[in-house]
C-alpha atoms as a PDB file:
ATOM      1  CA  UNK A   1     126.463 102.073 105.356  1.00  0.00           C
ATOM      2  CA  UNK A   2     124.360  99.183 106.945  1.00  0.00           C
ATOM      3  CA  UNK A   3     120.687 100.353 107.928  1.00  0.00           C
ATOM      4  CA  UNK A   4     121.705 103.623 106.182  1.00  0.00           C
ATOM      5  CA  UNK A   5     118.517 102.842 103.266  1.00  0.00           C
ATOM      6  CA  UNK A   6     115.063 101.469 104.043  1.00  0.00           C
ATOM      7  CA  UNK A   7     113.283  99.130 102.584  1.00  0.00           C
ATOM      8  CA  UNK A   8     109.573 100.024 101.087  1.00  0.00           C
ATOM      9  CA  UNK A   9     107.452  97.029  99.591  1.00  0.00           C
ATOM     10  CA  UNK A  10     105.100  98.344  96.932  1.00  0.00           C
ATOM     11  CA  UNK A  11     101.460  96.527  97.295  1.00  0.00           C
ATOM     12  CA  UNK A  12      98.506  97.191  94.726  1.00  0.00           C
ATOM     13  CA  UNK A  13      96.848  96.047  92.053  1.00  0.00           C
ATOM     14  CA  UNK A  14      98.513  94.677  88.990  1.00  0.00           C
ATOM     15  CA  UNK A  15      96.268  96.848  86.770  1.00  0.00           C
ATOM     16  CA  UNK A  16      98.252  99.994  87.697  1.00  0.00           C
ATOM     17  CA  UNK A  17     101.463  98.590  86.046  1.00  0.00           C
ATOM     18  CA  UNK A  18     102.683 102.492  85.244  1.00  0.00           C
ATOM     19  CA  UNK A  19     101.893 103.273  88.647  1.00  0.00           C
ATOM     20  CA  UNK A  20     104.265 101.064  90.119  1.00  0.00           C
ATOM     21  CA  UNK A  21     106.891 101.769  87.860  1.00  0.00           C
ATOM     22  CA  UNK A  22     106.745 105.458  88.667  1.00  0.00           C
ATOM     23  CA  UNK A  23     106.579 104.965  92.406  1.00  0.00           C
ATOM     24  CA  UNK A  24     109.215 102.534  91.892  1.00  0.00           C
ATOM     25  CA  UNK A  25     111.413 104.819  90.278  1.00  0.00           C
ATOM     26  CA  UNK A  26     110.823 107.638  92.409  1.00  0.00           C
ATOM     27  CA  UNK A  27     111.321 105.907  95.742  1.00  0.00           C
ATOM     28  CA  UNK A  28     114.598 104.642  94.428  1.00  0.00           C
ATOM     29  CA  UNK A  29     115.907 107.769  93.546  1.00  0.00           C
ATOM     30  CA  UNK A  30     114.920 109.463  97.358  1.00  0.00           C
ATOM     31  CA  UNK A  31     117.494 106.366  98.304  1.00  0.00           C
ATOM     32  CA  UNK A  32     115.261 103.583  99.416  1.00  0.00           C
ATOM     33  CA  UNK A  33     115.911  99.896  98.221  1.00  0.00           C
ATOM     34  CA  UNK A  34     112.383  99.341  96.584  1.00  0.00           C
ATOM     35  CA  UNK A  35     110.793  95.474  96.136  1.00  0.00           C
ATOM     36  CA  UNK A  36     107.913  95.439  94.024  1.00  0.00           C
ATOM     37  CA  UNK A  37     105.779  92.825  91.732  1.00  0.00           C
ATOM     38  CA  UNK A  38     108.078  91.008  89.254  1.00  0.00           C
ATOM     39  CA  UNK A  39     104.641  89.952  86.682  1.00  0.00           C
ATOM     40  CA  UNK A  40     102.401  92.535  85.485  1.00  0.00           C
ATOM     41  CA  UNK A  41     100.381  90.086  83.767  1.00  0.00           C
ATOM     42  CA  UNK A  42      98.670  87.283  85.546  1.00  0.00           C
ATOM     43  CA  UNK A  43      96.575  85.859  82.914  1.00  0.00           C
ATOM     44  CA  UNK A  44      97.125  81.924  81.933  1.00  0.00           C
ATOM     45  CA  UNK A  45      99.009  81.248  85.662  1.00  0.00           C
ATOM     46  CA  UNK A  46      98.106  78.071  87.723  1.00  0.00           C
ATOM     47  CA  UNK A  47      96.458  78.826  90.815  1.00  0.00           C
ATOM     48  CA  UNK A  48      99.620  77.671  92.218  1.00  0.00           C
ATOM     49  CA  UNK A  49     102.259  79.533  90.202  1.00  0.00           C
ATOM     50  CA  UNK A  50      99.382  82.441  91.741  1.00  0.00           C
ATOM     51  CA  UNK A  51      99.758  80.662  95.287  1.00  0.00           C
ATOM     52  CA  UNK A  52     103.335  80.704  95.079  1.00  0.00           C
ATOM     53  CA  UNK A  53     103.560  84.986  93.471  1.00  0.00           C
ATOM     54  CA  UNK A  54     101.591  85.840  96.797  1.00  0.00           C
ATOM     55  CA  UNK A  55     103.388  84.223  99.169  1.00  0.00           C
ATOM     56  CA  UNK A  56     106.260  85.476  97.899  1.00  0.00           C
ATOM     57  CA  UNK A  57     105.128  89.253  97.994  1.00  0.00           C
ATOM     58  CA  UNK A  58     104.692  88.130 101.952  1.00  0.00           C
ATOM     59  CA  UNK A  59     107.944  87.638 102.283  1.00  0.00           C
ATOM     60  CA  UNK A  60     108.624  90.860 100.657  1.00  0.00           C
ATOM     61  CA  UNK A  61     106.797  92.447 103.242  1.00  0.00           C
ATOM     62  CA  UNK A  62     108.395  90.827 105.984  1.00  0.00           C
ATOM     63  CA  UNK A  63     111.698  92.125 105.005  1.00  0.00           C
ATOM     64  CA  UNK A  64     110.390  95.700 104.121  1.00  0.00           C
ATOM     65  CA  UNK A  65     110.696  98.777 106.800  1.00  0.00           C
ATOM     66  CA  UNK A  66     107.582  99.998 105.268  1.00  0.00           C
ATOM     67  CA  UNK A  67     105.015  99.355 102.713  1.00  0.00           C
ATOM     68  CA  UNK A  68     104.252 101.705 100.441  1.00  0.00           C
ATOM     69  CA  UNK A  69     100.640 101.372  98.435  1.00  0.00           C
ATOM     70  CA  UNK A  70      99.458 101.958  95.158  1.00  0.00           C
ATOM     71  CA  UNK A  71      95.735 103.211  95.560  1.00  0.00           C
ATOM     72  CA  UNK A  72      95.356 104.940  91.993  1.00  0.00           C
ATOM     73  CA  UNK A  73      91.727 106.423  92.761  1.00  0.00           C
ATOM     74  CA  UNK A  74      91.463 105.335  95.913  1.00  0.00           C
ATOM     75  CA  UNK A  75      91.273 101.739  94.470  1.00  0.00           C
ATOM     76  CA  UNK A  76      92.368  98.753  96.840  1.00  0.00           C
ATOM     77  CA  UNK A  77      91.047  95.304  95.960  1.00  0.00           C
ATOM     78  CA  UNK A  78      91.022  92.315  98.105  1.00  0.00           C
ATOM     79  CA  UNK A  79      94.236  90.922  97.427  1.00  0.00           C
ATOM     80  CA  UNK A  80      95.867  94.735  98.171  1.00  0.00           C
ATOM     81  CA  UNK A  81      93.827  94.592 101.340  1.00  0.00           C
ATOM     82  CA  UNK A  82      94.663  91.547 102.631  1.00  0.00           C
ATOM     83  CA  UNK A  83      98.182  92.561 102.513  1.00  0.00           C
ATOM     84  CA  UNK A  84      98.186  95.787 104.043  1.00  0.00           C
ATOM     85  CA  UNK A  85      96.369  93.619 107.126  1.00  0.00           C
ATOM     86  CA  UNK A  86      99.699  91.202 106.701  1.00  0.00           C
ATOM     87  CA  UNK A  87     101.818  94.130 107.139  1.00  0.00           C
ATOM     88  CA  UNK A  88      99.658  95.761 110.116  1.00  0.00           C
ATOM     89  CA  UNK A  89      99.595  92.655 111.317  1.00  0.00           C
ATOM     90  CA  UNK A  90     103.740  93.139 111.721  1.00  0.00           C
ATOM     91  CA  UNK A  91     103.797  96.460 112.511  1.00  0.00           C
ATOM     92  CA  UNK A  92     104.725  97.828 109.369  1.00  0.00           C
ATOM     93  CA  UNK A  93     104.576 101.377 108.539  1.00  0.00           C
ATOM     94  CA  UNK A  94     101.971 101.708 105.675  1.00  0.00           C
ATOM     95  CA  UNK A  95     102.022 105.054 103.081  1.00  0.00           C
ATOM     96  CA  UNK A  96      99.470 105.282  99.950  1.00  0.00           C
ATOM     97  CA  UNK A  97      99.894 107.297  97.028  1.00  0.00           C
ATOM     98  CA  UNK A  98      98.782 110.501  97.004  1.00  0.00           C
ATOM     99  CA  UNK A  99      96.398 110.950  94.143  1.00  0.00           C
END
């Protein structure tokens, strides 16, 4: 059974909480291990509780087999966008939602 599921990062924005939770869902169920955001809601954090949130969802790219991003309306912020670069950057296989 080792290697036998792959492992998909979700990146987006946080405002597309239903989004994620969906895609989450879904991915799961096709038999992928899925790592996603743990907080939705990002108001009244330090910047370095933020710091810390971001560098984490690094290392959950650097342990995915692919990244999978949530780009409700074509959206992709900054954040989103640096971290599809991060996961270029390693040769990660990238998919967006289809809208």
């Amino acid at each position: 059974m080792i290697g036998k599921y792959k492992v998909i990062t979700l990146c987006g924005s946080m405002k597309f909480k239903d989004d994620f939770l969906r895609e989450q869902k879904r991915l799961t169920l096709e038999g992928n291990i899925v790592l996603a955001p743990n907080m939705f809601e990002l108001e009244n954090i330090t910047s370095n509780i933020k710091s810390m949130l971001d560098e984490m969802h690094k290392r959950k790219i650097d342990l995915a087999d692919e990244v999978f991003v949530i780009n409700k309306n074509g959206y992709i912020g900054s954040s989103t966008k640096a971290e599809i670069e991060y996961a270029q950057n390693l040769g990660k296989k990238i998919n967006f939602m289809k809208n």
